[in-house]
N, C-alpha and C. Protein backbone atom coordinates (compact mmCIF):
# COMPACT_ATOMS: atom_id res chain seq x y z
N UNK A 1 -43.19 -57.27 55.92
CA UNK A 1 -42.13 -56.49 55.33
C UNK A 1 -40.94 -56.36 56.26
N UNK A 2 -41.12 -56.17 57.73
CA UNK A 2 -40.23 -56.38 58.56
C UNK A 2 -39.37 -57.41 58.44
N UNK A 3 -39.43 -58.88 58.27
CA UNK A 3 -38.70 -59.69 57.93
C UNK A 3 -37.64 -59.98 56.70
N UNK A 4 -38.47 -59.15 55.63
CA UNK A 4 -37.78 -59.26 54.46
C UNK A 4 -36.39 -58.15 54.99
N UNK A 5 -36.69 -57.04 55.52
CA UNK A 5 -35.68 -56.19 55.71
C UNK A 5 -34.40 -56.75 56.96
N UNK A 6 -35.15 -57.66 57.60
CA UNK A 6 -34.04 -58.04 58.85
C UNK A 6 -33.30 -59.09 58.13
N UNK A 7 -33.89 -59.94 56.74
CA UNK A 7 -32.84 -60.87 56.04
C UNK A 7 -31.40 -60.02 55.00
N UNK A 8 -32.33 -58.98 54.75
CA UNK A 8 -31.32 -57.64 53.94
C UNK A 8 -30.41 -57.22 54.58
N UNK A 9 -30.18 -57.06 56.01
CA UNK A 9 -29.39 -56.13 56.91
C UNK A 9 -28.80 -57.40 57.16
N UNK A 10 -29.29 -58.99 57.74
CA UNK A 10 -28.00 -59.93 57.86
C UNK A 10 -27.41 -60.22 56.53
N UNK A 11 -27.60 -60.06 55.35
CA UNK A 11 -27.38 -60.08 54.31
C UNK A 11 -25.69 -59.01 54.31
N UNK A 12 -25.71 -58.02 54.62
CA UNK A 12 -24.97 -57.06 54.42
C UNK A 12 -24.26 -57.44 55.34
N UNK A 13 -24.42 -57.62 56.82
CA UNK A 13 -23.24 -57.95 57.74
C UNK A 13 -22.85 -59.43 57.29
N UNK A 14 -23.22 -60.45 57.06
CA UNK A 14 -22.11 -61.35 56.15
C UNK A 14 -21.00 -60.80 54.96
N UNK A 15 -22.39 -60.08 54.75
CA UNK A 15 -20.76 -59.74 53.17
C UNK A 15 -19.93 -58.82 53.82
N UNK A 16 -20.04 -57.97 54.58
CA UNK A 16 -19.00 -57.61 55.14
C UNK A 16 -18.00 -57.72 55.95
N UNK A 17 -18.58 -58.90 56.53
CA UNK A 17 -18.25 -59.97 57.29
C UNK A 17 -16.60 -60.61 56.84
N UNK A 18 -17.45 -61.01 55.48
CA UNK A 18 -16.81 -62.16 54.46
C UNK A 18 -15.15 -61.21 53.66
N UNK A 19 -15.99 -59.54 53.50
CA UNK A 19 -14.93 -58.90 53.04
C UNK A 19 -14.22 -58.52 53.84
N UNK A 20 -14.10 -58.64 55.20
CA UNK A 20 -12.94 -58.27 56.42
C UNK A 20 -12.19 -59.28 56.08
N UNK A 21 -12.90 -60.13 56.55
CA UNK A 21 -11.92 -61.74 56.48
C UNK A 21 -10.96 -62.06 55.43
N UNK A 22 -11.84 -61.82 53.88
CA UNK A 22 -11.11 -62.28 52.75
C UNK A 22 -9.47 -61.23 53.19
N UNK A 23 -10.16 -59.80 53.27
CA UNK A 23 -9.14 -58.92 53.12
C UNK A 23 -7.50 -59.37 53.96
N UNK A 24 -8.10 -59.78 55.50
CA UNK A 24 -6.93 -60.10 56.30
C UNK A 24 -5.96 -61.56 55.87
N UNK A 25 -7.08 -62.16 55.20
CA UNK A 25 -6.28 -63.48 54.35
C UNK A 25 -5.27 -62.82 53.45
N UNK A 26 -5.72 -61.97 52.65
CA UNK A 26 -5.08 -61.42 51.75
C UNK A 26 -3.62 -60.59 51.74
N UNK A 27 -3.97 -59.86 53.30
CA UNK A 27 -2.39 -59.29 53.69
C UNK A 27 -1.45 -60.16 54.12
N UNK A 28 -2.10 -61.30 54.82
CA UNK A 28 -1.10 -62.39 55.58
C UNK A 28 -0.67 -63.50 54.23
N UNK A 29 -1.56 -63.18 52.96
CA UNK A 29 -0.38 -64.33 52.28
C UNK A 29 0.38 -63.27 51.86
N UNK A 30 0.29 -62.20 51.76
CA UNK A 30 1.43 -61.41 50.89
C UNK A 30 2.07 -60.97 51.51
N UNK A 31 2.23 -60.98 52.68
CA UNK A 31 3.30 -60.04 54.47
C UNK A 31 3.59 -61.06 54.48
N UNK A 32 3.11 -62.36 55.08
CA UNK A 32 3.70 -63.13 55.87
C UNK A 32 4.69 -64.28 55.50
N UNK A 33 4.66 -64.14 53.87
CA UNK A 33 6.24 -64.66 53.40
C UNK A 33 7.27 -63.92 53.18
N UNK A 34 7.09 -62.65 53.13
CA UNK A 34 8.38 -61.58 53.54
C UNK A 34 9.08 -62.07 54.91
N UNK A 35 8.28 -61.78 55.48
CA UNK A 35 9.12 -61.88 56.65
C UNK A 35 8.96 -63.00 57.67
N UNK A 36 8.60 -64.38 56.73
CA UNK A 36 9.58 -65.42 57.26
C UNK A 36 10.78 -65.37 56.60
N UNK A 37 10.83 -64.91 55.26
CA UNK A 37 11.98 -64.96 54.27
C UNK A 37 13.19 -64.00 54.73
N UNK A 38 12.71 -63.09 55.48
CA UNK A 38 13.64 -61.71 56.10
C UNK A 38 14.07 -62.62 57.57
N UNK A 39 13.05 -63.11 58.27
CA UNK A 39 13.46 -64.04 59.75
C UNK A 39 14.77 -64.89 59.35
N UNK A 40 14.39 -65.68 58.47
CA UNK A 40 15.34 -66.89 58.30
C UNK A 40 16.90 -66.47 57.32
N UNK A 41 16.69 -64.91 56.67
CA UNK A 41 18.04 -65.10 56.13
C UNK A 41 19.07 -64.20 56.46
N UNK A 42 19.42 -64.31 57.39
CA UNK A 42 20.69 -63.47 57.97
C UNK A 42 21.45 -63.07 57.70
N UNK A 43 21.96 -61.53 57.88
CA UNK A 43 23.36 -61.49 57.51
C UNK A 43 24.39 -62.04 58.15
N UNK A 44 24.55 -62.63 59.15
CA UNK A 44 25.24 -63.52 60.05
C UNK A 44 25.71 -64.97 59.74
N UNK A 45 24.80 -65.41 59.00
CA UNK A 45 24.90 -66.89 58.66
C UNK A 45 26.94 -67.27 58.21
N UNK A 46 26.66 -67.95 59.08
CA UNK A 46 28.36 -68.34 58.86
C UNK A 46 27.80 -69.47 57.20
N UNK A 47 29.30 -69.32 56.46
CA UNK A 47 29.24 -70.04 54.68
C UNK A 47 30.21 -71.30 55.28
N UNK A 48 29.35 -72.25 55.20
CA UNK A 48 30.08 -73.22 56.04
C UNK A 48 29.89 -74.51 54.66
N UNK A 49 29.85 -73.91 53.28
CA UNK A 49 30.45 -74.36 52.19
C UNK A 49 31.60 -74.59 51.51
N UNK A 50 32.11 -75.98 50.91
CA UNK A 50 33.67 -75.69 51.33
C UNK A 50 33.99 -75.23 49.93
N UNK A 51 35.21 -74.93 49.62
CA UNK A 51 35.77 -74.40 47.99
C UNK A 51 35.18 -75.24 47.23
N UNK A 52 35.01 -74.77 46.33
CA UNK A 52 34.85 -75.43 44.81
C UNK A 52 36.44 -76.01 44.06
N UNK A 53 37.07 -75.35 44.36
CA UNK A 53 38.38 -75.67 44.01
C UNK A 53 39.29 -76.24 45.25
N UNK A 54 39.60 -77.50 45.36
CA UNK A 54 40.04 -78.12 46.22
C UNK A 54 41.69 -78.36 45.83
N UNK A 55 42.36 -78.43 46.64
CA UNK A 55 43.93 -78.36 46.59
C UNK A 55 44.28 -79.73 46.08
N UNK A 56 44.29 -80.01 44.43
CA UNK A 56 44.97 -80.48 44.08
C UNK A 56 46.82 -81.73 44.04
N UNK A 57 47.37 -80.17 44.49
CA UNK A 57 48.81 -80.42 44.69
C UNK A 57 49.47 -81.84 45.49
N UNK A 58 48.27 -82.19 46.79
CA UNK A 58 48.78 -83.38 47.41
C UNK A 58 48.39 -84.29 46.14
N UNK A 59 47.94 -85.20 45.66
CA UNK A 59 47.97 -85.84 44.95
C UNK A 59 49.21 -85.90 43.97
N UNK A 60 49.22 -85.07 42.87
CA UNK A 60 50.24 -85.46 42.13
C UNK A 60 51.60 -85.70 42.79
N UNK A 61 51.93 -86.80 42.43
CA UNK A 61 53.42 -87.41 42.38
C UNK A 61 54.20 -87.37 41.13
């Protein structure tokens, strides 16, 4: 009977094991694209896009 109970108790430290782990997977996919997404977008970023509307005027003759 001793044995059956020492497979029960590793029984329980896997699954709890398994539910730490799952859990920390779980915060790092949902944290850890915030804030690469917050790292990479600056309010600083120089707009180094040029007009949409480009000056015309030299052309026509």
């Amino acid at each position: 009977m001793n044995s059956n109970s020492q497979s029960a108790n590793a029984d329980t430290y896997s699954q709890r094991l398994a539910d730490i782990v799952g859990t920390a997977i779980a915060l790092l996919t949902l944290t850890l694209p915030v804030f690469v997404i917050a790292h990479y977008s600056s309010t600083n970023v120089n707009n180094n896009q040029q007009p949409l509307i480009q000056n015309l005027q030299g052309s026509k003759d």
